[in-house]
PDB file of N, CA and C in Angstrom:
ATOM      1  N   UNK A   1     -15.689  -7.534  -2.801  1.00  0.00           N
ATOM      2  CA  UNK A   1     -14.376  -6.978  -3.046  1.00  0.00           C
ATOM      3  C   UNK A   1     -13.924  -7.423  -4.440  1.00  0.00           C
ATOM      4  N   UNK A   2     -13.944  -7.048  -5.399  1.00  0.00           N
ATOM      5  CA  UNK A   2     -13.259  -6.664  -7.081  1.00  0.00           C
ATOM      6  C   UNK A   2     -12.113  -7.866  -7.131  1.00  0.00           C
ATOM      7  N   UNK A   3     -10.974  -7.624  -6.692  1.00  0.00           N
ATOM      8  CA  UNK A   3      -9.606  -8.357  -6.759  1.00  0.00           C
ATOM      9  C   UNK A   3     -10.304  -9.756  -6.218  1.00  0.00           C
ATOM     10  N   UNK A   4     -10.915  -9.755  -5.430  1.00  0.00           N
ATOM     11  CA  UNK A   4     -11.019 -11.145  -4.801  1.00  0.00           C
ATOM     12  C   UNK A   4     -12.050 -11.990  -5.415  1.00  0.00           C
ATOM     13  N   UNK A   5     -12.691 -11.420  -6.061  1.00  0.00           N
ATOM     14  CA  UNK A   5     -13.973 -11.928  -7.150  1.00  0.00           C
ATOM     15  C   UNK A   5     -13.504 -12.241  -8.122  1.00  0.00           C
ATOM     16  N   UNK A   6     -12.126 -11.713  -8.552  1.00  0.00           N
ATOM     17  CA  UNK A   6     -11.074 -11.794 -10.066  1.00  0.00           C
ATOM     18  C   UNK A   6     -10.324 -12.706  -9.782  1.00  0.00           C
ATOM     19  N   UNK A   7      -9.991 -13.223  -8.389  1.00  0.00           N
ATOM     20  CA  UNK A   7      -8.831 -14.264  -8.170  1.00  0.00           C
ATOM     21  C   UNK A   7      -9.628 -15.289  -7.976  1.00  0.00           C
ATOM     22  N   UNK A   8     -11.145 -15.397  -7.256  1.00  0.00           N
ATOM     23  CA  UNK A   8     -11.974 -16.703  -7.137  1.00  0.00           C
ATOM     24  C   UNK A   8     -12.155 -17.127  -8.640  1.00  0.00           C
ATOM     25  N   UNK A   9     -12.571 -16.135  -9.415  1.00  0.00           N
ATOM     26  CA  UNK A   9     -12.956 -16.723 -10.861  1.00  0.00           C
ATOM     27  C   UNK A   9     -11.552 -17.267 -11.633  1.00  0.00           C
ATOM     28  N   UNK A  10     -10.519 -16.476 -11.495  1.00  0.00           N
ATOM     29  CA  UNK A  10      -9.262 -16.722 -12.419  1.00  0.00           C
ATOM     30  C   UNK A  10      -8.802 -18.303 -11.843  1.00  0.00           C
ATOM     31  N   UNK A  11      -8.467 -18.809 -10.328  1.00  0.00           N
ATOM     32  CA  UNK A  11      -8.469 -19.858  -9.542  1.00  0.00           C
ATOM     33  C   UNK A  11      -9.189 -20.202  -8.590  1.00  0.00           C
ATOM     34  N   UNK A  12      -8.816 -21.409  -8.284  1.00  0.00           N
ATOM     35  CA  UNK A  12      -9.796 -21.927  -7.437  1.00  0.00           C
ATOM     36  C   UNK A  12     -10.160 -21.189  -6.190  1.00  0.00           C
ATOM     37  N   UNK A  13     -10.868 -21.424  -5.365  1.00  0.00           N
ATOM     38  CA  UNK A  13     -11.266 -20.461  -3.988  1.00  0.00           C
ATOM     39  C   UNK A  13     -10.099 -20.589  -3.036  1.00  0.00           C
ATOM     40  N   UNK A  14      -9.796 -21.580  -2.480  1.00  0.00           N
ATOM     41  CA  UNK A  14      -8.397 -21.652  -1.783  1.00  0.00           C
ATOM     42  C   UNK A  14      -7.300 -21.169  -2.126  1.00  0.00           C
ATOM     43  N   UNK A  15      -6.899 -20.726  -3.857  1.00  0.00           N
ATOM     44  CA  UNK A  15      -5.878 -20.435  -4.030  1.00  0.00           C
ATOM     45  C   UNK A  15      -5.823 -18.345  -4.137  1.00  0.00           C
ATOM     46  N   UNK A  16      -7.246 -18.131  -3.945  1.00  0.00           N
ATOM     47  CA  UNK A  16      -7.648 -16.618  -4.049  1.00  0.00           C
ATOM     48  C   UNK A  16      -7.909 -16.273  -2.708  1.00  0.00           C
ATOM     49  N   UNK A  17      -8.104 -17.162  -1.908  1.00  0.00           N
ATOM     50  CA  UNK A  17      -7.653 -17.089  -0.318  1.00  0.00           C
ATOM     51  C   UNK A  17      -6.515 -16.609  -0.221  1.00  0.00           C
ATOM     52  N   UNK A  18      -5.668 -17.952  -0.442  1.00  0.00           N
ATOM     53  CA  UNK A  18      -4.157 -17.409  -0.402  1.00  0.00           C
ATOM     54  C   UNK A  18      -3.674 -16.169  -1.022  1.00  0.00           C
ATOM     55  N   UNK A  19      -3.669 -16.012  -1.579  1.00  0.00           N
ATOM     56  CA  UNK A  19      -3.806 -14.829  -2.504  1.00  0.00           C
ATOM     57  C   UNK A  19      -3.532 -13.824  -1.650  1.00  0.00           C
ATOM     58  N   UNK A  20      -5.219 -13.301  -0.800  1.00  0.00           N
ATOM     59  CA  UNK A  20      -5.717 -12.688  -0.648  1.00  0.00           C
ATOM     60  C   UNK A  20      -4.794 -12.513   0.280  1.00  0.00           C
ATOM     61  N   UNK A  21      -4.517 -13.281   1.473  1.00  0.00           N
ATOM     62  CA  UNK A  21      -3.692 -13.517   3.011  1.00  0.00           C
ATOM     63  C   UNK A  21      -2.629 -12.727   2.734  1.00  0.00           C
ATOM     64  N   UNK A  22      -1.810 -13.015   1.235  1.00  0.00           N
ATOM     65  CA  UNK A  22      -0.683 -12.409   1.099  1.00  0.00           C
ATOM     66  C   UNK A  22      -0.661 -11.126   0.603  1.00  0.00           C
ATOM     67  N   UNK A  23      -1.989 -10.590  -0.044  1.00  0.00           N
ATOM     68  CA  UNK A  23      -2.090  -8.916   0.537  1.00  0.00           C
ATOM     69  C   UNK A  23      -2.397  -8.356   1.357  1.00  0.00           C
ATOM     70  N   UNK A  24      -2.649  -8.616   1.950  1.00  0.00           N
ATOM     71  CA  UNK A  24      -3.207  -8.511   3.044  1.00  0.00           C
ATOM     72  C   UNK A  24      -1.849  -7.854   3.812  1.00  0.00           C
ATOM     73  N   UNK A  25      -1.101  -9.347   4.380  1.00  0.00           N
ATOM     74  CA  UNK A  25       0.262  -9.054   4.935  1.00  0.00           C
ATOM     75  C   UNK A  25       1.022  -8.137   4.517  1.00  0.00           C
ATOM     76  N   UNK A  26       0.934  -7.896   2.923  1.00  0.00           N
ATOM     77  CA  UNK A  26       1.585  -7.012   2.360  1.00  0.00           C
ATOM     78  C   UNK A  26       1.210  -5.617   2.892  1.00  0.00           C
ATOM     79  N   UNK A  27      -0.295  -5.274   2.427  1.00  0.00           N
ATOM     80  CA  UNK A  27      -0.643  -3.894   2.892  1.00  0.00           C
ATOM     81  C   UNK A  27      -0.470  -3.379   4.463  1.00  0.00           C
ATOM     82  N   UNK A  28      -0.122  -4.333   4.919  1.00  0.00           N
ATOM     83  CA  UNK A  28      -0.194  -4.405   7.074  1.00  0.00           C
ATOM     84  C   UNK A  28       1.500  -3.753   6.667  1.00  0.00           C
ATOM     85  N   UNK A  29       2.352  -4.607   5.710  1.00  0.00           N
ATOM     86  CA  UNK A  29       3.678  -4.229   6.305  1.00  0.00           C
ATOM     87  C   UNK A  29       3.971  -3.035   5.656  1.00  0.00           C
ATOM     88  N   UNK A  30       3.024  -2.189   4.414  1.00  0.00           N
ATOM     89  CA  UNK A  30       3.408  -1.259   3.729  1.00  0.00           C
ATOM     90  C   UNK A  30       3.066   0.023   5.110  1.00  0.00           C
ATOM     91  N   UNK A  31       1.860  -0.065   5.734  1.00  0.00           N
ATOM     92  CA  UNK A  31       1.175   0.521   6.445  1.00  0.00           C
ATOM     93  C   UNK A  31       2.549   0.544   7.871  1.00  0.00           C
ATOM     94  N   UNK A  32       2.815  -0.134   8.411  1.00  0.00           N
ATOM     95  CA  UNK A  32       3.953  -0.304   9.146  1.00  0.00           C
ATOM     96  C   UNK A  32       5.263   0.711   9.211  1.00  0.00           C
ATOM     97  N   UNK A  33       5.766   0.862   7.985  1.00  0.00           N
ATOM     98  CA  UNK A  33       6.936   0.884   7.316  1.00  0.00           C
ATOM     99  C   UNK A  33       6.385   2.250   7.098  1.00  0.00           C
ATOM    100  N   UNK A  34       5.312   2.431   6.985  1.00  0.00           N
ATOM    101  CA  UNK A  34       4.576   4.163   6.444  1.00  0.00           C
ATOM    102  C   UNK A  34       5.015   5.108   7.925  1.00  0.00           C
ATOM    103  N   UNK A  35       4.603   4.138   9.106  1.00  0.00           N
ATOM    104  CA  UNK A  35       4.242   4.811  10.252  1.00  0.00           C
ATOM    105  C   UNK A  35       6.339   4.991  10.660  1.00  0.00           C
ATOM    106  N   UNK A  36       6.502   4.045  10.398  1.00  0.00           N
ATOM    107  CA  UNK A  36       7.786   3.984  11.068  1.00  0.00           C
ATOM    108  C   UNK A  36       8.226   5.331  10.205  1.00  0.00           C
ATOM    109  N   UNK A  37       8.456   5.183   8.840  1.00  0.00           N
ATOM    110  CA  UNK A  37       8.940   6.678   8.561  1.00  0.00           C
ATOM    111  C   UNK A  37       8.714   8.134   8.809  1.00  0.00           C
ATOM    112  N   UNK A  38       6.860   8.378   8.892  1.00  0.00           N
ATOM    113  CA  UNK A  38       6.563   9.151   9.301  1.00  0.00           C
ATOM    114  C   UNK A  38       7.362   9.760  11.068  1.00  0.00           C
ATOM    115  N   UNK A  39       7.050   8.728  11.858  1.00  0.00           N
ATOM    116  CA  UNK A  39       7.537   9.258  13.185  1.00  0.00           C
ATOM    117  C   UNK A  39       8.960   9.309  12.979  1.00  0.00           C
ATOM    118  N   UNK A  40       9.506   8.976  12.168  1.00  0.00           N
ATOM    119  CA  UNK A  40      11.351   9.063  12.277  1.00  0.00           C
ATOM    120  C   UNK A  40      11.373  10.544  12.277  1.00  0.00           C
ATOM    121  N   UNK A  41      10.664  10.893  10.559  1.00  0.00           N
ATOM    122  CA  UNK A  41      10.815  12.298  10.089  1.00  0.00           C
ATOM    123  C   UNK A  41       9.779  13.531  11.031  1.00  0.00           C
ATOM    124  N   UNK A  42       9.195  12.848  12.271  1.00  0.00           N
ATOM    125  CA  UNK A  42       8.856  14.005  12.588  1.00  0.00           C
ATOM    126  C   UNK A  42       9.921  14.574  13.447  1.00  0.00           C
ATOM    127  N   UNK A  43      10.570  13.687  14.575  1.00  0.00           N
ATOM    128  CA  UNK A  43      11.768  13.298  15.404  1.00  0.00           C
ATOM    129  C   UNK A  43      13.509  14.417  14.443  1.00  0.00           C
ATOM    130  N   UNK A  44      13.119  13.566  13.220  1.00  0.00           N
ATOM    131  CA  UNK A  44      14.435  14.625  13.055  1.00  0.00           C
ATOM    132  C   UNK A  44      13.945  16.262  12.388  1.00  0.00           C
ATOM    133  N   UNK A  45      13.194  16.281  11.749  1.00  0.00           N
ATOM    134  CA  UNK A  45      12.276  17.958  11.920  1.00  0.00           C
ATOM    135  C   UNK A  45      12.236  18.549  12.836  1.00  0.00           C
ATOM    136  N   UNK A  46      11.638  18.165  14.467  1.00  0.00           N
ATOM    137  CA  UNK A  46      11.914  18.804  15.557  1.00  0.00           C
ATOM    138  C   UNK A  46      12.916  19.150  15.974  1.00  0.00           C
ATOM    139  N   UNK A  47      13.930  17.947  15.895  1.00  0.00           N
ATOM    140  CA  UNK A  47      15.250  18.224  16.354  1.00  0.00           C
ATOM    141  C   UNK A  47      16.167  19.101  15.847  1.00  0.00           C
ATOM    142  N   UNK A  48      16.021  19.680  14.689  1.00  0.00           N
ATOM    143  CA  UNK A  48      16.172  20.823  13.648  1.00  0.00           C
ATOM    144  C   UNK A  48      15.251  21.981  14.067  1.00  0.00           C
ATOM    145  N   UNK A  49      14.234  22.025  14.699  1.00  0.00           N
ATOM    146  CA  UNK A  49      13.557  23.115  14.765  1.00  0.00           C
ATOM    147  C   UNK A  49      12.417  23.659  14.096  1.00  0.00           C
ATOM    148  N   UNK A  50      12.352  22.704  13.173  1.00  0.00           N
ATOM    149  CA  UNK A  50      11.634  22.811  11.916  1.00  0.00           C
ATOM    150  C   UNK A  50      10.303  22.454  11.749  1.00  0.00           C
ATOM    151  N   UNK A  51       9.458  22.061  13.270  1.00  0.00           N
ATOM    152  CA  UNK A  51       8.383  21.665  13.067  1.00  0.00           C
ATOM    153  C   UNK A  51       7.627  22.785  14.094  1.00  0.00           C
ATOM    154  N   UNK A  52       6.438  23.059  14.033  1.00  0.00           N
ATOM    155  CA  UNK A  52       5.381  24.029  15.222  1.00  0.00           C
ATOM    156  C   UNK A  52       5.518  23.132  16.570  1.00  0.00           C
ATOM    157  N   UNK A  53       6.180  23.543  17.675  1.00  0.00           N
ATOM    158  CA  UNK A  53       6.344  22.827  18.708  1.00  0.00           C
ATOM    159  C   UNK A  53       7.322  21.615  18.952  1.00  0.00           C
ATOM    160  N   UNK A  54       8.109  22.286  17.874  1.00  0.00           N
ATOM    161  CA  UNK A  54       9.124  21.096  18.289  1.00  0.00           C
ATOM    162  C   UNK A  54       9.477  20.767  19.358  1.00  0.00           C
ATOM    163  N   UNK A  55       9.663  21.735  20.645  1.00  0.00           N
ATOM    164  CA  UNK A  55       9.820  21.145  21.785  1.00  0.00           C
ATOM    165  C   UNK A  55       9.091  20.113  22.444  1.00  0.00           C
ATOM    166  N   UNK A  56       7.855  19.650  21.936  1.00  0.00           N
ATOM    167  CA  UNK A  56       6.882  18.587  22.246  1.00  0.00           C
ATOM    168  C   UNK A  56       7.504  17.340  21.628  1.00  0.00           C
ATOM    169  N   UNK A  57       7.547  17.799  20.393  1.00  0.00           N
ATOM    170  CA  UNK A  57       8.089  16.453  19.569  1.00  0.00           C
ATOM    171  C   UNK A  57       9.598  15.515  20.033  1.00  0.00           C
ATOM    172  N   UNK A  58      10.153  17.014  20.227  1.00  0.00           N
ATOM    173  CA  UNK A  58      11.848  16.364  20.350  1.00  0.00           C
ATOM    174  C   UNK A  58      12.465  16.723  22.071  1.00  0.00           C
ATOM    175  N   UNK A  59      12.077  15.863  22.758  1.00  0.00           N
ATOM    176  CA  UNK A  59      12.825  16.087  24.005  1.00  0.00           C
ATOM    177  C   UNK A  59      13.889  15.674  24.665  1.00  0.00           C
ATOM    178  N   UNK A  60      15.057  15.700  24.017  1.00  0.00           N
ATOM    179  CA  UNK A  60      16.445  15.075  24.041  1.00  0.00           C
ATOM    180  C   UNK A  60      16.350  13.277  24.490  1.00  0.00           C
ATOM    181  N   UNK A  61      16.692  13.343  25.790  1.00  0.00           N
ATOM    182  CA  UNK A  61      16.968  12.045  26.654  1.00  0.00           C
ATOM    183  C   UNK A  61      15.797  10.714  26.395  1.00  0.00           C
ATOM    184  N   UNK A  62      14.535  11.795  26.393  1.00  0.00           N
ATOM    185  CA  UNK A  62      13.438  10.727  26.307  1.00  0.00           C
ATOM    186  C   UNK A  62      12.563  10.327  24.164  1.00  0.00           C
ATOM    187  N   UNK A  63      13.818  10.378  24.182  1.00  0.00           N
ATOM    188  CA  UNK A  63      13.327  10.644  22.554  1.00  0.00           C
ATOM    189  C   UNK A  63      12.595   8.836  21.908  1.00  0.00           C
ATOM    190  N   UNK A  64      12.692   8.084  22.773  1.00  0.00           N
ATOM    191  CA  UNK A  64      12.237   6.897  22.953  1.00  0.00           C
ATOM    192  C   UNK A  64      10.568   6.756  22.947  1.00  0.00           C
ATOM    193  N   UNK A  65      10.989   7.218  24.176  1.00  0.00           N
ATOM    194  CA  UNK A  65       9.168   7.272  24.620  1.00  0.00           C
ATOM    195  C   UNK A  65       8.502   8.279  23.905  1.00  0.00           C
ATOM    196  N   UNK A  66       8.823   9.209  23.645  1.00  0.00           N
ATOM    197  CA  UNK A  66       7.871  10.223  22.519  1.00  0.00           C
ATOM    198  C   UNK A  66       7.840   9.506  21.553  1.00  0.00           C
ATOM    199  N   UNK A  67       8.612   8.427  21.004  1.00  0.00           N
ATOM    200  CA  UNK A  67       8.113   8.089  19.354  1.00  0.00           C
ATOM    201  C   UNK A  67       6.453   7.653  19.652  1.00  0.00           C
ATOM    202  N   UNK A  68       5.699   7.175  20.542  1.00  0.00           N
ATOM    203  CA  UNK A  68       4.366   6.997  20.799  1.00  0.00           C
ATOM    204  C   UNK A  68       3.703   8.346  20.491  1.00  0.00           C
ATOM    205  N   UNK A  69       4.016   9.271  20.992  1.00  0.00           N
ATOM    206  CA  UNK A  69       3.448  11.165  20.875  1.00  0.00           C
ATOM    207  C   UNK A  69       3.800  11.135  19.093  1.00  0.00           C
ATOM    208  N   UNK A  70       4.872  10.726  18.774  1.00  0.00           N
ATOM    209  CA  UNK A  70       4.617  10.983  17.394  1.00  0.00           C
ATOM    210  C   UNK A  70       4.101  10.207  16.505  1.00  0.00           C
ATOM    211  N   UNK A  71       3.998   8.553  16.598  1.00  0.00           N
ATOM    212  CA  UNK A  71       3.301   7.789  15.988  1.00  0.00           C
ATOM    213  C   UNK A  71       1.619   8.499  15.620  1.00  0.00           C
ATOM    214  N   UNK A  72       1.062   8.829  17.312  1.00  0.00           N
ATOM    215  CA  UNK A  72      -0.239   9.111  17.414  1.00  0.00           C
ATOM    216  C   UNK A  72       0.042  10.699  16.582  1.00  0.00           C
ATOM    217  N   UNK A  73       0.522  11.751  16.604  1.00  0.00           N
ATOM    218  CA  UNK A  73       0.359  12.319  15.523  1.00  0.00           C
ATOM    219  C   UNK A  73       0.266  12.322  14.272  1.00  0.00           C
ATOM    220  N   UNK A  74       1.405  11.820  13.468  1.00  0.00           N
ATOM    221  CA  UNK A  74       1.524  11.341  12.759  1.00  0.00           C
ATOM    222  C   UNK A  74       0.137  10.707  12.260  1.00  0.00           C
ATOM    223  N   UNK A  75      -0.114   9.875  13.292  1.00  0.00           N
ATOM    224  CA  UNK A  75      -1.706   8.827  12.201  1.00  0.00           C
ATOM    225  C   UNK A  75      -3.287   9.983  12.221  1.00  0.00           C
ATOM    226  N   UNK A  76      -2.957  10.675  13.827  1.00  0.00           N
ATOM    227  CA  UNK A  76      -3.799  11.994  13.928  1.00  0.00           C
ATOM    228  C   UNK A  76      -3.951  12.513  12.432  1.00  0.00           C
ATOM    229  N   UNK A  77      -3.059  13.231  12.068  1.00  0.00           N
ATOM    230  CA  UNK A  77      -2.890  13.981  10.619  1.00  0.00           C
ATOM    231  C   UNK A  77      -3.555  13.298   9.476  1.00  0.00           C
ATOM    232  N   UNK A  78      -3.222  12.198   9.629  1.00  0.00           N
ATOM    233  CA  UNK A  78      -3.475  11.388   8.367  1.00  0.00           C
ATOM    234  C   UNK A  78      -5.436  10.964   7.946  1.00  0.00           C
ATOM    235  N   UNK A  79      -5.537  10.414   9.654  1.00  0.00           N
ATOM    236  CA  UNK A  79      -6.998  10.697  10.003  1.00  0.00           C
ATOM    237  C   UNK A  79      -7.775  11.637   9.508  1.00  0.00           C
ATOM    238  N   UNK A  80      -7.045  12.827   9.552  1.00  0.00           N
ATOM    239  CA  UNK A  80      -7.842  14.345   9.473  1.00  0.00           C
ATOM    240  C   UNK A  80      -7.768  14.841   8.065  1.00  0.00           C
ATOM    241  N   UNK A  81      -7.172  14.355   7.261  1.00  0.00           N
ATOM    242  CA  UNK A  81      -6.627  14.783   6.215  1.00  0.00           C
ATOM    243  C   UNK A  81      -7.498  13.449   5.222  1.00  0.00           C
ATOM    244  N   UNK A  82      -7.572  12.371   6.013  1.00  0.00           N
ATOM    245  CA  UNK A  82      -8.825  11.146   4.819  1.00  0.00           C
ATOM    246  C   UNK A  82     -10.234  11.177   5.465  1.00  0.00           C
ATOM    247  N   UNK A  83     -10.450  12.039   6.005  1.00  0.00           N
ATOM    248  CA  UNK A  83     -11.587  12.073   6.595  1.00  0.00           C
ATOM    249  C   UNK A  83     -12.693  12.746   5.604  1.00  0.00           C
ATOM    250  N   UNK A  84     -12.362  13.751   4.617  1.00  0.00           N
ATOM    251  CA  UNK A  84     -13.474  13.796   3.834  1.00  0.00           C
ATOM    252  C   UNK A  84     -13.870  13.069   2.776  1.00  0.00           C
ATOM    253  N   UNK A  85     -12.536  11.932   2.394  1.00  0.00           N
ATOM    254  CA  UNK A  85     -12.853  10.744   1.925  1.00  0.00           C
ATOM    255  C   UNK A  85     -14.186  10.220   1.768  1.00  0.00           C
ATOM    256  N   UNK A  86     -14.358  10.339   3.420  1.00  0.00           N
ATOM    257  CA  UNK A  86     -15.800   9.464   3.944  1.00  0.00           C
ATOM    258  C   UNK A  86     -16.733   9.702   3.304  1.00  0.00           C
ATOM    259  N   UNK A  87     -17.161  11.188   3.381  1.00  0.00           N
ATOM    260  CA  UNK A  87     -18.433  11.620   2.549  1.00  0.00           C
ATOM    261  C   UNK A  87     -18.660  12.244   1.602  1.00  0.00           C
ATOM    262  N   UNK A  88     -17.302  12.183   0.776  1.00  0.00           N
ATOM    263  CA  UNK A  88     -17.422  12.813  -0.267  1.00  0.00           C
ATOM    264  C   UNK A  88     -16.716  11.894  -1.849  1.00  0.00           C
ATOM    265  N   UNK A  89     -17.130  11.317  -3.055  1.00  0.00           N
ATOM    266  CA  UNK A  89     -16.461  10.661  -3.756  1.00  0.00           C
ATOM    267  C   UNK A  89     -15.952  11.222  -4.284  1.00  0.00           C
ATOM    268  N   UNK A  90     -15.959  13.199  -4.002  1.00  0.00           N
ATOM    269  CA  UNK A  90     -14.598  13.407  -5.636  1.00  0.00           C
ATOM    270  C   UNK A  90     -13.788  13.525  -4.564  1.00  0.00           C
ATOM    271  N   UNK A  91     -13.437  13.356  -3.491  1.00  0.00           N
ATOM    272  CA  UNK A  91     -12.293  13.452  -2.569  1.00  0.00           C
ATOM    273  C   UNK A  91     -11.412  11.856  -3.023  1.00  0.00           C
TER     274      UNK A  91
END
Protein backbone atom coordinates (compact mmCIF):
# COMPACT_ATOMS: atom_id res chain seq x y z
CA UNK A 1 0.00 0.00 0.00
CA UNK A 2 1.78 3.54 -1.39
CA UNK A 3 0.65 5.94 1.65
CA UNK A 4 1.75 3.42 4.11
CA UNK A 5 5.22 2.75 2.58
CA UNK A 6 5.47 6.86 2.53
CA UNK A 7 4.53 7.11 6.24
CA UNK A 8 6.92 3.95 7.32
CA UNK A 9 9.79 5.70 5.45
CA UNK A 10 8.85 9.49 6.38
CA UNK A 11 8.42 7.98 10.42
CA UNK A 12 8.97 5.47 12.38
CA UNK A 13 6.72 2.16 11.94
CA UNK A 14 4.52 2.75 14.99
CA UNK A 15 3.92 6.19 14.16
CA UNK A 16 2.66 5.11 10.30
CA UNK A 17 0.58 2.59 12.16
CA UNK A 18 -1.00 5.23 13.85
CA UNK A 19 -1.34 7.04 11.06
CA UNK A 20 -2.75 4.50 9.25
CA UNK A 21 -5.63 3.52 12.23
CA UNK A 22 -6.63 7.10 11.83
CA UNK A 23 -7.55 6.63 8.16
CA UNK A 24 -8.78 4.15 8.36
CA UNK A 25 -11.47 5.43 11.01
CA UNK A 26 -11.71 8.25 8.87
CA UNK A 27 -12.68 6.42 5.60
CA UNK A 28 -15.26 3.94 7.87
CA UNK A 29 -16.89 7.34 9.04
CA UNK A 30 -16.83 9.03 5.48
CA UNK A 31 -18.41 5.66 4.17
CA UNK A 32 -21.08 5.87 7.08
CA UNK A 33 -22.17 9.38 6.64
CA UNK A 34 -22.27 8.40 2.63
CA UNK A 35 -24.87 5.65 3.47
CA UNK A 36 -26.76 7.69 5.95
CA UNK A 37 -27.33 10.37 3.24
CA UNK A 38 -27.98 8.26 0.52
CA UNK A 39 -30.99 6.40 2.38
CA UNK A 40 -32.30 9.82 3.78
CA UNK A 41 -32.50 11.07 0.05
CA UNK A 42 -34.03 8.05 -1.17
CA UNK A 43 -36.92 8.29 1.74
CA UNK A 44 -37.59 11.92 0.85
CA UNK A 45 -37.67 11.26 -3.23
CA UNK A 46 -40.26 8.62 -2.63
CA UNK A 47 -42.17 10.53 -0.44
CA UNK A 48 -42.44 13.17 -3.25
CA UNK A 49 -43.09 10.62 -5.77
CA UNK A 50 -40.12 11.07 -7.46
CA UNK A 51 -38.49 7.82 -7.44
CA UNK A 52 -39.64 4.29 -9.77
CA UNK A 53 -41.65 2.61 -7.00
CA UNK A 54 -41.84 4.86 -4.59
CA UNK A 55 -44.44 3.04 -2.95
CA UNK A 56 -41.73 0.41 -1.91
CA UNK A 57 -39.44 2.96 -0.72
CA UNK A 58 -41.85 5.23 1.24
CA UNK A 59 -44.50 3.50 3.32
CA UNK A 60 -45.83 6.11 5.68
CA UNK A 61 -46.01 4.58 9.41
CA UNK A 62 -43.19 2.11 8.87
CA UNK A 63 -40.72 4.53 7.40
CA UNK A 64 -38.25 3.24 10.16
CA UNK A 65 -37.92 -0.13 9.23
CA UNK A 66 -37.61 0.47 5.44
CA UNK A 67 -34.51 2.64 6.03
CA UNK A 68 -32.84 -1.17 5.92
CA UNK A 69 -34.81 -1.66 2.16
CA UNK A 70 -33.12 1.52 1.42
CA UNK A 71 -29.71 1.29 2.92
CA UNK A 72 -29.52 -2.21 0.92
CA UNK A 73 -30.49 -0.32 -2.20
CA UNK A 74 -28.79 2.33 -2.01
CA UNK A 75 -25.31 0.16 -1.53
CA UNK A 76 -27.13 -2.36 -4.31
CA UNK A 77 -26.65 0.63 -6.87
CA UNK A 78 -23.44 1.55 -5.89
CA UNK A 79 -22.24 -2.20 -6.15
CA UNK A 80 -23.56 -2.26 -9.70
CA UNK A 81 -22.39 0.84 -10.84
CA UNK A 82 -18.27 -0.07 -9.34
CA UNK A 83 -18.48 -3.25 -10.56
CA UNK A 84 -16.75 -2.72 -13.85
CA UNK A 85 -14.12 -1.16 -11.86
CA UNK A 86 -13.12 -4.77 -11.25
CA UNK A 87 -12.10 -5.67 -14.66
CA UNK A 88 -11.54 -2.97 -16.33
CA UNK A 89 -8.60 -0.05 -15.56
CA UNK A 90 -9.97 2.74 -17.76
CA UNK A 91 -13.13 2.41 -15.61
Amino acid sequence: MPPAQIWVTAIVDTGAKLLLLVVIGASCSAGWSSVTANSRMIYAFSRDGALPGSNIWHQGEQADQDADQRDLAGGGRALILGLPDLWNSAA
